[in-house]
PDB file of N, CA and C in Angstrom:
ATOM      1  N   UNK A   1      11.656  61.440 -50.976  1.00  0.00           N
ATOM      2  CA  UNK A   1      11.024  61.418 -49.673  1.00  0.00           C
ATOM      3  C   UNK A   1       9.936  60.354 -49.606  1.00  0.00           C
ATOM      4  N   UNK A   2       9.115  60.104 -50.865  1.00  0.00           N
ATOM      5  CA  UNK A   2       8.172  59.107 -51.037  1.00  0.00           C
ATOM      6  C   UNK A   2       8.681  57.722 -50.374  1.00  0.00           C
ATOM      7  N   UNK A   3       9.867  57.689 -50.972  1.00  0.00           N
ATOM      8  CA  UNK A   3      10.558  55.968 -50.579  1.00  0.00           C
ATOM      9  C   UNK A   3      10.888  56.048 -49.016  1.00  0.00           C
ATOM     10  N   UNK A   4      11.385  56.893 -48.659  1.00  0.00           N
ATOM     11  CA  UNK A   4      11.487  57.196 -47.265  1.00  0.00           C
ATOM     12  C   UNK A   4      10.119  56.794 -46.199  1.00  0.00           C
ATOM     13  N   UNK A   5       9.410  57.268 -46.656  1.00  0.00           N
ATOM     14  CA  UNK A   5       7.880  57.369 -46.115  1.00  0.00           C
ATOM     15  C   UNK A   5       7.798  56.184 -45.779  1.00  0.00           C
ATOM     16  N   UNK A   6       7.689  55.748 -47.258  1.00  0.00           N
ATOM     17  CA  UNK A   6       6.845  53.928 -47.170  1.00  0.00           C
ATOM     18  C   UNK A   6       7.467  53.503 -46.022  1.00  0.00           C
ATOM     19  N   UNK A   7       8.935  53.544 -46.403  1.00  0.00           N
ATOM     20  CA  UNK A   7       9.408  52.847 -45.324  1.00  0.00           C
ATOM     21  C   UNK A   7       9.318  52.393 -44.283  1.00  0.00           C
ATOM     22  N   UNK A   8       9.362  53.543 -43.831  1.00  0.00           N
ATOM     23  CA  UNK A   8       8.592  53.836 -42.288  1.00  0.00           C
ATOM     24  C   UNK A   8       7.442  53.703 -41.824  1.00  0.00           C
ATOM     25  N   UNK A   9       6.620  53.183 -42.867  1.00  0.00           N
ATOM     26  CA  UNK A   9       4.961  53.051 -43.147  1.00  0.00           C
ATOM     27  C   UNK A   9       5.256  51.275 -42.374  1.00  0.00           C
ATOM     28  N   UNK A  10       6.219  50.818 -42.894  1.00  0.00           N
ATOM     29  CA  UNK A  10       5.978  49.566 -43.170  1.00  0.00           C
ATOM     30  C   UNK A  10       6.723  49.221 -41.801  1.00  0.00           C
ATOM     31  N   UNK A  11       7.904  49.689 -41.166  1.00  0.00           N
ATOM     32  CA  UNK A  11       8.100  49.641 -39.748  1.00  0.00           C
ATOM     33  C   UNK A  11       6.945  50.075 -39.075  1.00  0.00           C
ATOM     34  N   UNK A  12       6.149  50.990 -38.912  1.00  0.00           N
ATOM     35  CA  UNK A  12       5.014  51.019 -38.108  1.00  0.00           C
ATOM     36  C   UNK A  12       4.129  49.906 -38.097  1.00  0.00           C
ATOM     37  N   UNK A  13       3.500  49.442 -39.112  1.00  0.00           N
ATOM     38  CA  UNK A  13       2.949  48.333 -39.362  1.00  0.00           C
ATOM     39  C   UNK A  13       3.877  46.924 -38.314  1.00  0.00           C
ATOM     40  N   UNK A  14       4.643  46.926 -38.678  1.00  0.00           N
ATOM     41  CA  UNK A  14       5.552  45.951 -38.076  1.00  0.00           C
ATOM     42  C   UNK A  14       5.701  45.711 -37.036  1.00  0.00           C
ATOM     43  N   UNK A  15       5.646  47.153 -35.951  1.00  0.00           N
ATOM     44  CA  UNK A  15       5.598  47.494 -34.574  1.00  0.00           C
ATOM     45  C   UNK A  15       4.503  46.982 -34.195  1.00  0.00           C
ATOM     46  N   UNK A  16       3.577  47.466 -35.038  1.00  0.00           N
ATOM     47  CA  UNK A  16       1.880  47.530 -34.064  1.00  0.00           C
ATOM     48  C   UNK A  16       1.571  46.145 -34.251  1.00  0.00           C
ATOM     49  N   UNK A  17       2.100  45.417 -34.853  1.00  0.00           N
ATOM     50  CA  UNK A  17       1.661  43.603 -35.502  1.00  0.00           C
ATOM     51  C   UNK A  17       2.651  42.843 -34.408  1.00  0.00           C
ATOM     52  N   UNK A  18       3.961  43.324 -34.076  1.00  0.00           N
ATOM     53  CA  UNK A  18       5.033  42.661 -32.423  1.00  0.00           C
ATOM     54  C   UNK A  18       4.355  43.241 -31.649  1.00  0.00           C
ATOM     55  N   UNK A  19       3.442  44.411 -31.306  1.00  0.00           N
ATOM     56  CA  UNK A  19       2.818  44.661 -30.371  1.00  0.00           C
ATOM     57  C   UNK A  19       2.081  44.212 -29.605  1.00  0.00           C
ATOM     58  N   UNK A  20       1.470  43.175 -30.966  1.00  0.00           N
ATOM     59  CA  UNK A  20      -0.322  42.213 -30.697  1.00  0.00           C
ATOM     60  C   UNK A  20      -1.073  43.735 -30.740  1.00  0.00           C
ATOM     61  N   UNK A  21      -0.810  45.024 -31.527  1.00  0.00           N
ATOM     62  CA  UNK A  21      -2.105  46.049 -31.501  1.00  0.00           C
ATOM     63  C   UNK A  21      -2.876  46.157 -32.497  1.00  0.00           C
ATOM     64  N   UNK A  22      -2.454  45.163 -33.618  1.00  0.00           N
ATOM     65  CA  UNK A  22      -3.081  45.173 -35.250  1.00  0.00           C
ATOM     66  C   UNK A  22      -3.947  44.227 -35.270  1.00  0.00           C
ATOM     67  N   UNK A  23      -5.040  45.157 -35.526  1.00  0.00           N
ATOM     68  CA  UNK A  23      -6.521  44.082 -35.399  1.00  0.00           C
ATOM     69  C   UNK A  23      -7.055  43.372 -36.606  1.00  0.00           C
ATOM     70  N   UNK A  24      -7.722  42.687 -36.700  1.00  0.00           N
ATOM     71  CA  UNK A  24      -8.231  41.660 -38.021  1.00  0.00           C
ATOM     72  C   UNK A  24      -9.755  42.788 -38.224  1.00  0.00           C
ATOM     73  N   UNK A  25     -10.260  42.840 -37.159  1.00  0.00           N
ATOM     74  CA  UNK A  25     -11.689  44.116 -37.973  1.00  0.00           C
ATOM     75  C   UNK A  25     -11.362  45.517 -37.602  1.00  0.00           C
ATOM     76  N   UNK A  26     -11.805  46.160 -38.925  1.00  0.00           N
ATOM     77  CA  UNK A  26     -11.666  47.324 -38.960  1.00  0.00           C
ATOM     78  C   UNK A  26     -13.024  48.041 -37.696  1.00  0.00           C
ATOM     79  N   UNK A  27     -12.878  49.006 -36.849  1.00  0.00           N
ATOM     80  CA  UNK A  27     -14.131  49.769 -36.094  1.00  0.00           C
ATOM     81  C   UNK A  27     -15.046  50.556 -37.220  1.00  0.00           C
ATOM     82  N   UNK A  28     -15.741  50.765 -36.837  1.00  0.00           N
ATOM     83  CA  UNK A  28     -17.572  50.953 -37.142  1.00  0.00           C
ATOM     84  C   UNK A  28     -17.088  52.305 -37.761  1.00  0.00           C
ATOM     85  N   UNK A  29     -18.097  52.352 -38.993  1.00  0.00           N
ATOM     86  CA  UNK A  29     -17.676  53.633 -39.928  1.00  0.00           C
ATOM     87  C   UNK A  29     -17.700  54.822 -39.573  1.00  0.00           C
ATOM     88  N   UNK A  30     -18.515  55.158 -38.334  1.00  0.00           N
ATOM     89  CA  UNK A  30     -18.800  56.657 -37.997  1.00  0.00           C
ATOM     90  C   UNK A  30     -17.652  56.748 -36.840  1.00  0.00           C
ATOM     91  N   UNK A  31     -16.955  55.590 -36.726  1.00  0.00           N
ATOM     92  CA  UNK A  31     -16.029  55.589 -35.217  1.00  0.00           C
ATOM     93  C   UNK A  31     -14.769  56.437 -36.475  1.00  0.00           C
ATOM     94  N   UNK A  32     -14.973  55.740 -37.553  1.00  0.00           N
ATOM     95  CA  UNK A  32     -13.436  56.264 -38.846  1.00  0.00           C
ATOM     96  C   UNK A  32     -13.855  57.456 -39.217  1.00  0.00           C
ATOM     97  N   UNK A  33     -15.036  57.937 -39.143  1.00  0.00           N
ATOM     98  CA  UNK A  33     -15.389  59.271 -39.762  1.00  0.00           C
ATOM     99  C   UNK A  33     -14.964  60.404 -38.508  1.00  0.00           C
ATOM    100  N   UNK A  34     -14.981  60.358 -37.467  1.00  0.00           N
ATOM    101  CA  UNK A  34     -14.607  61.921 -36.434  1.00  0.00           C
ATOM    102  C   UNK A  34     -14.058  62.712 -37.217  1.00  0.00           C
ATOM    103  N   UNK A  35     -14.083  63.821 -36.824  1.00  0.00           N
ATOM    104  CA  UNK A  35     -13.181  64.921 -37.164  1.00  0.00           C
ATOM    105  C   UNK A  35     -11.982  65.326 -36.288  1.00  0.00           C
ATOM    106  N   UNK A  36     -12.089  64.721 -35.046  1.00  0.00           N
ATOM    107  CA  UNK A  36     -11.013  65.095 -34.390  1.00  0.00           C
ATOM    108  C   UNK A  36      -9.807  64.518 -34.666  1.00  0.00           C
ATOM    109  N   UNK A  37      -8.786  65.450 -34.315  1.00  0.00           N
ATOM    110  CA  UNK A  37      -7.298  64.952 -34.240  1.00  0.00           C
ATOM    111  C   UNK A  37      -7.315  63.521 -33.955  1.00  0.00           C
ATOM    112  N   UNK A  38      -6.556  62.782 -34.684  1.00  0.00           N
ATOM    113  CA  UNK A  38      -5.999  61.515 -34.194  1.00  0.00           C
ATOM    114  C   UNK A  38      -7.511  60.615 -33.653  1.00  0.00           C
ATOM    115  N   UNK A  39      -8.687  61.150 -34.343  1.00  0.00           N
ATOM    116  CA  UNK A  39     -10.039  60.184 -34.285  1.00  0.00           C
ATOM    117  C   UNK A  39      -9.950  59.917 -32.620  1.00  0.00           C
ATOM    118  N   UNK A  40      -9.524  60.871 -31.616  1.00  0.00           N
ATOM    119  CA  UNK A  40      -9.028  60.728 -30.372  1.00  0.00           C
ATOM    120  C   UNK A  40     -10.435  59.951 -29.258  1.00  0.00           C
ATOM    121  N   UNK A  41     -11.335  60.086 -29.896  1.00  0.00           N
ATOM    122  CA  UNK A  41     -12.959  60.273 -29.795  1.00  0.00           C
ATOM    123  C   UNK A  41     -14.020  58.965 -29.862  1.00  0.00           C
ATOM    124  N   UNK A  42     -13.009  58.550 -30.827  1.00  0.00           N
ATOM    125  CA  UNK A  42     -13.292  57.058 -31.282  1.00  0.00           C
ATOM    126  C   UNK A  42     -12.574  55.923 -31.554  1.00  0.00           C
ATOM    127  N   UNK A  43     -11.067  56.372 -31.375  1.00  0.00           N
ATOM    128  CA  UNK A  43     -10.244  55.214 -31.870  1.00  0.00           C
ATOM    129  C   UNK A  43      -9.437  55.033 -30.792  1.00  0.00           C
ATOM    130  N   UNK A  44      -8.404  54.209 -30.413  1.00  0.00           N
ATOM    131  CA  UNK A  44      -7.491  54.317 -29.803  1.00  0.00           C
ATOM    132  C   UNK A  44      -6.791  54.549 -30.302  1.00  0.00           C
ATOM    133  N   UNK A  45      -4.642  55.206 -30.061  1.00  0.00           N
ATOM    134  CA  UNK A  45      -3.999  55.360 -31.303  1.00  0.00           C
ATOM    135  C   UNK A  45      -3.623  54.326 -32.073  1.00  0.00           C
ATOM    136  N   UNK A  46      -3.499  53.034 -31.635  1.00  0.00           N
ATOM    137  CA  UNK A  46      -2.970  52.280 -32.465  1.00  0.00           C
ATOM    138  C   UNK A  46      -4.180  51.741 -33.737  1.00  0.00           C
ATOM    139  N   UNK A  47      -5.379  51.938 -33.184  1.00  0.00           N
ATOM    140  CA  UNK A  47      -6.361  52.048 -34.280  1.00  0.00           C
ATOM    141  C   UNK A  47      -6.347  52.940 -35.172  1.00  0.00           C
ATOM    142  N   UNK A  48      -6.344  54.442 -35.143  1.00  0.00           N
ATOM    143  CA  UNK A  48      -5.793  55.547 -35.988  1.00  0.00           C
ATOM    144  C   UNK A  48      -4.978  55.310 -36.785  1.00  0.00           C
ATOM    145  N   UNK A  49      -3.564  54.320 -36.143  1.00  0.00           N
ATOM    146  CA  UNK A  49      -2.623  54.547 -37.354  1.00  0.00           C
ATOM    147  C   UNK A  49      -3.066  53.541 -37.944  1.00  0.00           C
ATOM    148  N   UNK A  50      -3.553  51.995 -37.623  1.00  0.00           N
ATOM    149  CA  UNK A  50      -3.915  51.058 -38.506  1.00  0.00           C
ATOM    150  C   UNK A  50      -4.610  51.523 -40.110  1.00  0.00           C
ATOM    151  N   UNK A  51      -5.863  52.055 -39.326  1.00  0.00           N
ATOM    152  CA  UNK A  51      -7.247  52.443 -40.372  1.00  0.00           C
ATOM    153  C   UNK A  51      -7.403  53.751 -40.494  1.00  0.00           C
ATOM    154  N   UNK A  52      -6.621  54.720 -40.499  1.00  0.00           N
ATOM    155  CA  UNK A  52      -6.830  56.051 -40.830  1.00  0.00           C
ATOM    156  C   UNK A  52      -5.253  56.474 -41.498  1.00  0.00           C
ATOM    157  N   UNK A  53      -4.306  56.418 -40.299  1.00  0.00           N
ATOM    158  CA  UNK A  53      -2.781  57.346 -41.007  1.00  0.00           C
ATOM    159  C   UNK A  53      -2.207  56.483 -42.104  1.00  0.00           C
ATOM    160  N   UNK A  54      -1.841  55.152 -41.504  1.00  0.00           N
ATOM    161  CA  UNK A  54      -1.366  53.985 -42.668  1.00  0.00           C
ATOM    162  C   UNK A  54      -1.768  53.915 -43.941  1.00  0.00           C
ATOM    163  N   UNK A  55      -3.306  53.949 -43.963  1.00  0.00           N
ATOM    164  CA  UNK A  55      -4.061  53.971 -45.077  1.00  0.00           C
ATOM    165  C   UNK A  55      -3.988  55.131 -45.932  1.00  0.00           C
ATOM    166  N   UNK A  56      -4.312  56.046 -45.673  1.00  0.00           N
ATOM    167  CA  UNK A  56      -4.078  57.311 -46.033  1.00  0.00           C
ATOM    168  C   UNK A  56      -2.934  57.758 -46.788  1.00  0.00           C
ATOM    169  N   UNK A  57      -1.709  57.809 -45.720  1.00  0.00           N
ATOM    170  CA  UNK A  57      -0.400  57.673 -45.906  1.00  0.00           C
ATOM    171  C   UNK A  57      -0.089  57.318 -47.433  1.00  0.00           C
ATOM    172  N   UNK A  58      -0.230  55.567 -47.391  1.00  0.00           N
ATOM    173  CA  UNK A  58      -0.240  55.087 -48.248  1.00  0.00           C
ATOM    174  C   UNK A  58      -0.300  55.183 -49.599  1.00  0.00           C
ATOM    175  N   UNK A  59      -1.417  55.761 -49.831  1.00  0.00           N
ATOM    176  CA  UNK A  59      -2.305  56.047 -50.728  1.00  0.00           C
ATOM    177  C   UNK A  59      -1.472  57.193 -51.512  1.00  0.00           C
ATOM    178  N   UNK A  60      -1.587  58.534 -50.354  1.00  0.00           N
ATOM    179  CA  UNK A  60      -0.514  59.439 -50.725  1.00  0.00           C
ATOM    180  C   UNK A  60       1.150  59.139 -51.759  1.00  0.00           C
ATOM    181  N   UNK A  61       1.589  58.447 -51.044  1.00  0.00           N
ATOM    182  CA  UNK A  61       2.558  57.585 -51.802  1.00  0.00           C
ATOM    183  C   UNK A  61       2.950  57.133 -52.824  1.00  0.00           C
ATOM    184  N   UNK A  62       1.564  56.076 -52.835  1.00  0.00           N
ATOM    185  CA  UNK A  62       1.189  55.474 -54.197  1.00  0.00           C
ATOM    186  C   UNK A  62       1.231  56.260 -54.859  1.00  0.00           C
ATOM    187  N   UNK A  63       0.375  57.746 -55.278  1.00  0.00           N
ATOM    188  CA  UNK A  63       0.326  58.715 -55.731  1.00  0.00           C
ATOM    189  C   UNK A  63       1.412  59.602 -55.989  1.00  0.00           C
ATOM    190  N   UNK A  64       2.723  59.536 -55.168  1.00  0.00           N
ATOM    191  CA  UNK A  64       3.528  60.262 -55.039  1.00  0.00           C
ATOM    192  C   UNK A  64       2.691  61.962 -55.276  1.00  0.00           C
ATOM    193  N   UNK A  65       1.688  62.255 -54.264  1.00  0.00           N
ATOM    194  CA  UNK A  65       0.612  62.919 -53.645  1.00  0.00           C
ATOM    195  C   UNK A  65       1.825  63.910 -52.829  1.00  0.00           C
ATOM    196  N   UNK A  66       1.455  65.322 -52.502  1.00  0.00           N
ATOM    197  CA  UNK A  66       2.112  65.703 -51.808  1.00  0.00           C
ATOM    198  C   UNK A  66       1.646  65.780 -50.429  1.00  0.00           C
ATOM    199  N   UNK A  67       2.490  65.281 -49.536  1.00  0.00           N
ATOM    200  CA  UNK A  67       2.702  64.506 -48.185  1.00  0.00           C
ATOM    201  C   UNK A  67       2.499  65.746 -47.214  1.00  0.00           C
ATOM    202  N   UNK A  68       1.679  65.514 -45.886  1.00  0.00           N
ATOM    203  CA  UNK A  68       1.581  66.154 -45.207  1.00  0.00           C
ATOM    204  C   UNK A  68       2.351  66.947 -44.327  1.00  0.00           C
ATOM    205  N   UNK A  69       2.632  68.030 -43.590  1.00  0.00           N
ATOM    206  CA  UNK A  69       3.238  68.534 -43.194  1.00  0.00           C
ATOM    207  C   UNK A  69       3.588  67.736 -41.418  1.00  0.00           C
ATOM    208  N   UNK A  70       4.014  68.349 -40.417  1.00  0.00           N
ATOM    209  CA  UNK A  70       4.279  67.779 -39.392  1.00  0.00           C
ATOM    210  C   UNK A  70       2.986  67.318 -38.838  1.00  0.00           C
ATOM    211  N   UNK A  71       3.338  66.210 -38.308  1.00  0.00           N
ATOM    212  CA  UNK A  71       1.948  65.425 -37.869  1.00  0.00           C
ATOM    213  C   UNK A  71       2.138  65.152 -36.102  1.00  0.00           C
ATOM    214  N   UNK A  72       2.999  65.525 -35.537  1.00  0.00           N
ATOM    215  CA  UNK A  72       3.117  65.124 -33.662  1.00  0.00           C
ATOM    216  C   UNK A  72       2.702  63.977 -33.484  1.00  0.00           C
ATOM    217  N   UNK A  73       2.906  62.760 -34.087  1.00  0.00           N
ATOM    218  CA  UNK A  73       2.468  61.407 -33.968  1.00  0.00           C
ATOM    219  C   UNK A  73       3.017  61.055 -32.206  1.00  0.00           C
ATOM    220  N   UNK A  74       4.739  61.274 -32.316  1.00  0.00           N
ATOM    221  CA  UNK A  74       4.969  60.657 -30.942  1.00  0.00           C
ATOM    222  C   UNK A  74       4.775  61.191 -29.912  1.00  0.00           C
ATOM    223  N   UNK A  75       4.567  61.899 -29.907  1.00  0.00           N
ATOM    224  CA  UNK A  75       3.873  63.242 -28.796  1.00  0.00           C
ATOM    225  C   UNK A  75       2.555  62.196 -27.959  1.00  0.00           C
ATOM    226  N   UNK A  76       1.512  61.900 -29.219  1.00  0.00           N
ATOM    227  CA  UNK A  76       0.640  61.369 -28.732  1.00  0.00           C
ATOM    228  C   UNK A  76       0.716  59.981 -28.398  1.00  0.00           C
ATOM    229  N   UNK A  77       1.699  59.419 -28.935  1.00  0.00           N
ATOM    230  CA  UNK A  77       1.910  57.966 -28.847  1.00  0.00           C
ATOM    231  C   UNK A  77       2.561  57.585 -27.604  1.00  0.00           C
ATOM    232  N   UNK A  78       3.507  58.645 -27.136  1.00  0.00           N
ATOM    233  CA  UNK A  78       4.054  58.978 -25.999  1.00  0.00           C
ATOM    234  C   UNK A  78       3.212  58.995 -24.860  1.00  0.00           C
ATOM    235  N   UNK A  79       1.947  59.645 -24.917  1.00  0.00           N
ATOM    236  CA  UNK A  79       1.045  60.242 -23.719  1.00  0.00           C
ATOM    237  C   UNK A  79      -0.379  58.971 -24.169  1.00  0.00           C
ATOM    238  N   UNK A  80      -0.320  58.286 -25.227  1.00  0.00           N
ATOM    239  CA  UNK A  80      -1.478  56.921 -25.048  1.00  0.00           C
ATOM    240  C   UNK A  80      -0.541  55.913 -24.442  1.00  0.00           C
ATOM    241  N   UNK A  81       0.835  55.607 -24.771  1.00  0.00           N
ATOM    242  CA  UNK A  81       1.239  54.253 -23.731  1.00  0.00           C
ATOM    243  C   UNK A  81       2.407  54.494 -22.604  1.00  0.00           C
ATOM    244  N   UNK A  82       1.779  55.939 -21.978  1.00  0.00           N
ATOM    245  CA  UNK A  82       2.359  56.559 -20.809  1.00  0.00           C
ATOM    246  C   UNK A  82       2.363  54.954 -19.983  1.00  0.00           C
ATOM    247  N   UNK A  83       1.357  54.617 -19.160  1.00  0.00           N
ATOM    248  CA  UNK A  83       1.351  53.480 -18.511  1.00  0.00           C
ATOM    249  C   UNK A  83       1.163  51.920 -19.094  1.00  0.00           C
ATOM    250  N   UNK A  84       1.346  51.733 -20.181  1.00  0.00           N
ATOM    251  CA  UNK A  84       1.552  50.818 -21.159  1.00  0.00           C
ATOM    252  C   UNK A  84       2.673  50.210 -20.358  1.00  0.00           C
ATOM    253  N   UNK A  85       2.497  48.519 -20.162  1.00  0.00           N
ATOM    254  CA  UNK A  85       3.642  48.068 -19.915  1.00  0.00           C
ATOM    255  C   UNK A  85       4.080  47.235 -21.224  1.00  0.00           C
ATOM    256  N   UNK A  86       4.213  47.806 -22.365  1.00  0.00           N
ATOM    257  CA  UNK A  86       4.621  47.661 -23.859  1.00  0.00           C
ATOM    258  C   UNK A  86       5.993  48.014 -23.828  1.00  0.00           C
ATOM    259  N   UNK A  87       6.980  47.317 -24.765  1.00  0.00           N
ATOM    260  CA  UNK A  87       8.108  47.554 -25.273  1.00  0.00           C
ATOM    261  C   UNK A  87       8.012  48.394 -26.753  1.00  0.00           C
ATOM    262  N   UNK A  88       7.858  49.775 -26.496  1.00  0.00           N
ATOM    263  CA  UNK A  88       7.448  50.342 -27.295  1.00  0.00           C
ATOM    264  C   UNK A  88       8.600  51.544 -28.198  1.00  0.00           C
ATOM    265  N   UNK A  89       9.635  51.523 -27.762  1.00  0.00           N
ATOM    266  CA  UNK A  89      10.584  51.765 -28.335  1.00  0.00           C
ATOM    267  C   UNK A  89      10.687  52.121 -29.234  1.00  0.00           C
ATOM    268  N   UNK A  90      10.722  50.772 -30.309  1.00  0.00           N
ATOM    269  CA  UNK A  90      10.800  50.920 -31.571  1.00  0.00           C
ATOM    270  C   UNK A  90       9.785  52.001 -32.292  1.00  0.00           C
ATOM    271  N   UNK A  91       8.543  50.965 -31.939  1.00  0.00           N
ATOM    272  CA  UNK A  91       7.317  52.645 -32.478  1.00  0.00           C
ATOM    273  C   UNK A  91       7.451  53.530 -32.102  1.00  0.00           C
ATOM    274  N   UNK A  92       8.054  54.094 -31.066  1.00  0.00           N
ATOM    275  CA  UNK A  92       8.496  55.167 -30.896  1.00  0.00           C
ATOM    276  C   UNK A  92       9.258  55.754 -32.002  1.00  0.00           C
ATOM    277  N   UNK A  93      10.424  55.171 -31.694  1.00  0.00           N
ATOM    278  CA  UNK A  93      11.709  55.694 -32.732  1.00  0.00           C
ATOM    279  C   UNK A  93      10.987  56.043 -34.394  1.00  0.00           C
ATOM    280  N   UNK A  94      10.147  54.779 -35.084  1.00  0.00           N
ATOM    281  CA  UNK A  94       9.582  55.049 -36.287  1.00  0.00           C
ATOM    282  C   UNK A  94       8.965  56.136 -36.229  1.00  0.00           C
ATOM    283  N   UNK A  95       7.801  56.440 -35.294  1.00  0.00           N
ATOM    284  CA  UNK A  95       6.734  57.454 -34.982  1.00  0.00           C
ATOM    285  C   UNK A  95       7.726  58.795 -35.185  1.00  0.00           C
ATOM    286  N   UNK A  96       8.802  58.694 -34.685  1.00  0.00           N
ATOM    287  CA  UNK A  96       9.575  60.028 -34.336  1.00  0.00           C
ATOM    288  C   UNK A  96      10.248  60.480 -35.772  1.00  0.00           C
ATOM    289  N   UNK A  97      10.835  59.159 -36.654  1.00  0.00           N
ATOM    290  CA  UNK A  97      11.346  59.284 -37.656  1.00  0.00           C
ATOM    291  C   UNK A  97       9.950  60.183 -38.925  1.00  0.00           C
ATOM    292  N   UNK A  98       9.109  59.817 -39.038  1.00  0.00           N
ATOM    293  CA  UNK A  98       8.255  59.618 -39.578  1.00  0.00           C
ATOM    294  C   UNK A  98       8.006  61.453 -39.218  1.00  0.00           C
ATOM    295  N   UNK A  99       7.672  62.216 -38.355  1.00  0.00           N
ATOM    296  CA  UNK A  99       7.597  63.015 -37.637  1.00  0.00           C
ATOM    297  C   UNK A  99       8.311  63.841 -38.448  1.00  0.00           C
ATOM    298  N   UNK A 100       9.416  63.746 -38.081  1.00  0.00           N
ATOM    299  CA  UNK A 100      11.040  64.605 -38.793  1.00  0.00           C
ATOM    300  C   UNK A 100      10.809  64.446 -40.088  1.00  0.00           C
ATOM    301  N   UNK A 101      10.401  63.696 -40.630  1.00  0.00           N
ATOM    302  CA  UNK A 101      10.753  63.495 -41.975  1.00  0.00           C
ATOM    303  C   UNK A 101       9.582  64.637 -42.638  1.00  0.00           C
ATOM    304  N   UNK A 102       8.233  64.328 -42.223  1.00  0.00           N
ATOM    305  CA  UNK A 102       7.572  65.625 -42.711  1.00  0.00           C
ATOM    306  C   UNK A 102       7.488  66.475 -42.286  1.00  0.00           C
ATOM    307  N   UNK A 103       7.699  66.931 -40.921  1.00  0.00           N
ATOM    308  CA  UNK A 103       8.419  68.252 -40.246  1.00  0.00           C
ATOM    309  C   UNK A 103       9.286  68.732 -40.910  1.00  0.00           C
ATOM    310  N   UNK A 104      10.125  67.900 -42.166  1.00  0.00           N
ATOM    311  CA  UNK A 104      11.578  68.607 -42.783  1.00  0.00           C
ATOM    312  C   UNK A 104      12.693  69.001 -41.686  1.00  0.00           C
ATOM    313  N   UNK A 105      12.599  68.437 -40.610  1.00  0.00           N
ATOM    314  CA  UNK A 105      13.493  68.197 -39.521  1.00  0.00           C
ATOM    315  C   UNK A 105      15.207  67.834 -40.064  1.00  0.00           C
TER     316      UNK A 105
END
C-alpha cells in the first residue's frame, strides 16, 4: 500500500504544479500550526496539501509508518474549487484515489 501511496503523492504534486497552485514560500508557522481540519483557518486547500498532507504523507512512507485512515480529501477539494474555473479533474480523480485507498475502499 506504501508504493501505492507515494504514487499518488506524486500525481498530486503534479496536479497542483499544472495548476500554477504550488507555491515557492511556504505560509507563516502559526498559519501550519491550526488545529483545524484541513488548517481550513489558515490555509487554502491547495496549501494544506502542499505543506501539511504531502509532507506528512511522505514522511509516513518513508517510514513505511502506519498510514492514516480515511481522510475526505475530495469532498473538500470538491467544495474549495466549486467555482474554480480550473481543469481540475485530474486532482480530483488522484484526491479520490488516494481517499479509497486509505478508506480500504
Amino acid at each position: 500500500m506504501h508504493t501505492q501511496v507515494a504514487e499518488i503523492l506524486i500525481d498530486i504534486e503534479a496536479e497542483l504544479r499544472q495548476l500554477q497552485l504550488w507555491e515557492r514560500e511556504p505560509p507563516p508557522a502559526d498559519a501550519l500550526a491550526s488545529t483545524q481540519p484541513f488548517c481550513f483557518d489558515t490555509l487554502t486547500l491547495p496549501q494544506w496539501l502542499q505543506f501539511v498532507f504531502l509532507p506528512r504523507m511522505q514522511e509516513l512512507v518513508a517510514a513505511e509508518a502506519q498510514l492514516p485512515g480515511d481522510c475526505g480529501i475530495r469532498p473538500m477539494a470538491e467544495e474549495h474549487f466549486r467555482n474554480a474555473q480550473l481543469p481540475i479533474r485530474e486532482l480530483l480523480l488522484a484526491l479520490d484515489r488516494i481517499d479509497r485507498l486509505l478508506g480500504g475502499a
